[in-house]
Protein backbone atom coordinates (compact mmCIF):
# COMPACT_ATOMS: atom_id res chain seq x y z
CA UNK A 1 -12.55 -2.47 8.65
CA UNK A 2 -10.36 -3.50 11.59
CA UNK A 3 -6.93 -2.61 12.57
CA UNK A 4 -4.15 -5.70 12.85
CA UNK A 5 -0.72 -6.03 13.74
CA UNK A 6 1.64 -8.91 11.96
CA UNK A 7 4.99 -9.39 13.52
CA UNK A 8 7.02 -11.73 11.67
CA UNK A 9 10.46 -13.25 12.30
CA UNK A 10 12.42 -14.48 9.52
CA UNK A 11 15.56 -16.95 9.82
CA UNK A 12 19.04 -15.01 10.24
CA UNK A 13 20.01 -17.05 7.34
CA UNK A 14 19.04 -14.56 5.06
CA UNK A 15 21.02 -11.96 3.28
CA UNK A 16 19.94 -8.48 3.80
CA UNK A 17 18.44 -8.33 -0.30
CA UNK A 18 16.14 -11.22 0.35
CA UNK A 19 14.83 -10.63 3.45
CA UNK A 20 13.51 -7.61 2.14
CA UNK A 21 12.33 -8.87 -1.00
CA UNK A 22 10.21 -11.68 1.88
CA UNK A 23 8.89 -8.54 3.18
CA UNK A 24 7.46 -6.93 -0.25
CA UNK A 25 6.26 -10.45 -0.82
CA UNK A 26 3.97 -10.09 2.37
CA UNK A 27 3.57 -5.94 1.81
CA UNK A 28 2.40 -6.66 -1.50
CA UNK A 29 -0.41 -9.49 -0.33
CA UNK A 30 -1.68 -6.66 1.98
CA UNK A 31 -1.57 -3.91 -0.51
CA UNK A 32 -3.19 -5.89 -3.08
CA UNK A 33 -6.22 -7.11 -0.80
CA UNK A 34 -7.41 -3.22 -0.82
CA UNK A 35 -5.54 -2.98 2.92
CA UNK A 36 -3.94 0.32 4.19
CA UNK A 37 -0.82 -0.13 5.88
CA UNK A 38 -0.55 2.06 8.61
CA UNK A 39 2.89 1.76 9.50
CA UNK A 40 6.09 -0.68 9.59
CA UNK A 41 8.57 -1.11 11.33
CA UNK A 42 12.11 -3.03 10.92
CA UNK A 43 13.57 -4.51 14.56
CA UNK A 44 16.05 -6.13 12.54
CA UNK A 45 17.89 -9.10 13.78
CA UNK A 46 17.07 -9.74 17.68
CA UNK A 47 17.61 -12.82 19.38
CA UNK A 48 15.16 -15.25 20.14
CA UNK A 49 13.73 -16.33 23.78
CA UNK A 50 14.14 -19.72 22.54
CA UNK A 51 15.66 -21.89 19.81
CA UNK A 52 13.50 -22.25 17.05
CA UNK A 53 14.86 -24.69 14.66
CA UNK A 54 17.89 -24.75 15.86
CA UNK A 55 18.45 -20.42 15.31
CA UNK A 56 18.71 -18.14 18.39
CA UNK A 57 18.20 -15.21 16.56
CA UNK A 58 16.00 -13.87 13.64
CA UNK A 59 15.24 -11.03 11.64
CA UNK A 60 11.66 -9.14 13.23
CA UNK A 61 9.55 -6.68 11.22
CA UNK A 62 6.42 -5.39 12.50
CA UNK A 63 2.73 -4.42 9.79
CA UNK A 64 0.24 -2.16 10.98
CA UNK A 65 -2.59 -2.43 8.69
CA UNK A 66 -6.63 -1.69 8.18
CA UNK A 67 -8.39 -4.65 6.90
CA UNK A 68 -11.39 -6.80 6.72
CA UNK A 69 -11.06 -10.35 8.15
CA UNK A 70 -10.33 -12.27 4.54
CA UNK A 71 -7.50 -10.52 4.13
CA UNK A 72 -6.02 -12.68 7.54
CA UNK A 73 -6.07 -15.59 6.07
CA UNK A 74 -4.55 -15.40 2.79
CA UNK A 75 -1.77 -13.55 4.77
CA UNK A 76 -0.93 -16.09 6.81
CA UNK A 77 -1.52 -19.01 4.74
CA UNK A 78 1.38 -17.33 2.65
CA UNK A 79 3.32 -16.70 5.98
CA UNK A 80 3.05 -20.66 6.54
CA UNK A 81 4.34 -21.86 3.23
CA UNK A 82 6.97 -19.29 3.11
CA UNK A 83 10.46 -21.87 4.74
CA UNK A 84 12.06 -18.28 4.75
CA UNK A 85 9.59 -17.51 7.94
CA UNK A 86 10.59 -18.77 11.91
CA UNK A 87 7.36 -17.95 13.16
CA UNK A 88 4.42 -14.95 12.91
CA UNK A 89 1.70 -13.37 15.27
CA UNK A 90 -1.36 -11.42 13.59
CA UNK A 91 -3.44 -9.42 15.81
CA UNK A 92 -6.76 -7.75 15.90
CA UNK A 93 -6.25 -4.17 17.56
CA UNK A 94 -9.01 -2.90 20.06
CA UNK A 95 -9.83 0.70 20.79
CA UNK A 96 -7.02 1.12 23.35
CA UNK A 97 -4.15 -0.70 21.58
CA UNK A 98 -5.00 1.61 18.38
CA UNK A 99 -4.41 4.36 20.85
CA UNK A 100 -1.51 3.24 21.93
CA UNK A 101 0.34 2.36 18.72
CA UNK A 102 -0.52 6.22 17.61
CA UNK A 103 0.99 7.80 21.20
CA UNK A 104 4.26 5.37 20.51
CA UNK A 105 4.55 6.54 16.67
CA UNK A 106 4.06 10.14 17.25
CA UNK A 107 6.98 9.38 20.03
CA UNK A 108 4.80 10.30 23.22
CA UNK A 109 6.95 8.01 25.12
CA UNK A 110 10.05 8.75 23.64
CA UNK A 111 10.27 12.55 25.14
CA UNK A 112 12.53 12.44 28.66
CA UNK A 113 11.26 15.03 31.05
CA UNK A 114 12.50 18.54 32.03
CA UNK A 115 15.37 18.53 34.59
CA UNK A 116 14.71 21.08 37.52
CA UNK A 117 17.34 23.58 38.06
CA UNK A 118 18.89 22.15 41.42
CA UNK A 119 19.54 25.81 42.52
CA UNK A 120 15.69 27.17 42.48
């Protein structure tokens, strides 16, 4: 099985209740193909580099999932027919970016180092 990574961006048309019920949609297509889902995590609304159908902003949420290959693409034929989705990226994980994605959960890069004592 491999390890992928979906990011998807949904409009910012979207009340807070369906946007999440989009997102079961598309947990519930990965749970139901025998996936594990690794971890998830909700950017909420962020804007946009660039206009994308006329929005500058959109709602991000981020899958980390095991998998074998099928699963892809019944995930993001879904993701395609869905109007409620701006756009998505699914990616295979290699050794390093799997070791990453553990070091940034487990907050390795979130600790700020010691101050000196100015004195000593």
């Amino acid at each position: 099985m491999n390890q992928y990574e979906t990011v998807i961006v949904l409009t910012p048309l979207l009340s807070e209740d369906v946007a999440k019920e989009a997102l079961a949609k598309f947990k519930g297509i990965i749970t139901d193909s025998g996936a594990e889902i690794i971890a998830e995590d909700n950017w909420g609304l962020r804007k946009l580099a660039y206009p994308i159908e006329k929005k500058a902003s959109g709602f991000f949420h981020l899958t980390e999932y095991k998998s074998d290959g099928e699963l892809i693409n019944k995930l993001e034929l879904e993701l395609k027919r869905d109007e409620r989705v701006l756009r998505f990226l699914t990616v295979r994980l290699d050794r390093h970016a799997i070791a990453y994605s553990e070091k940034k959960r487990s907050g390795a890069f979130n600790k700020k180092p010691k101050k000196e004592e100015a004195g000593a």
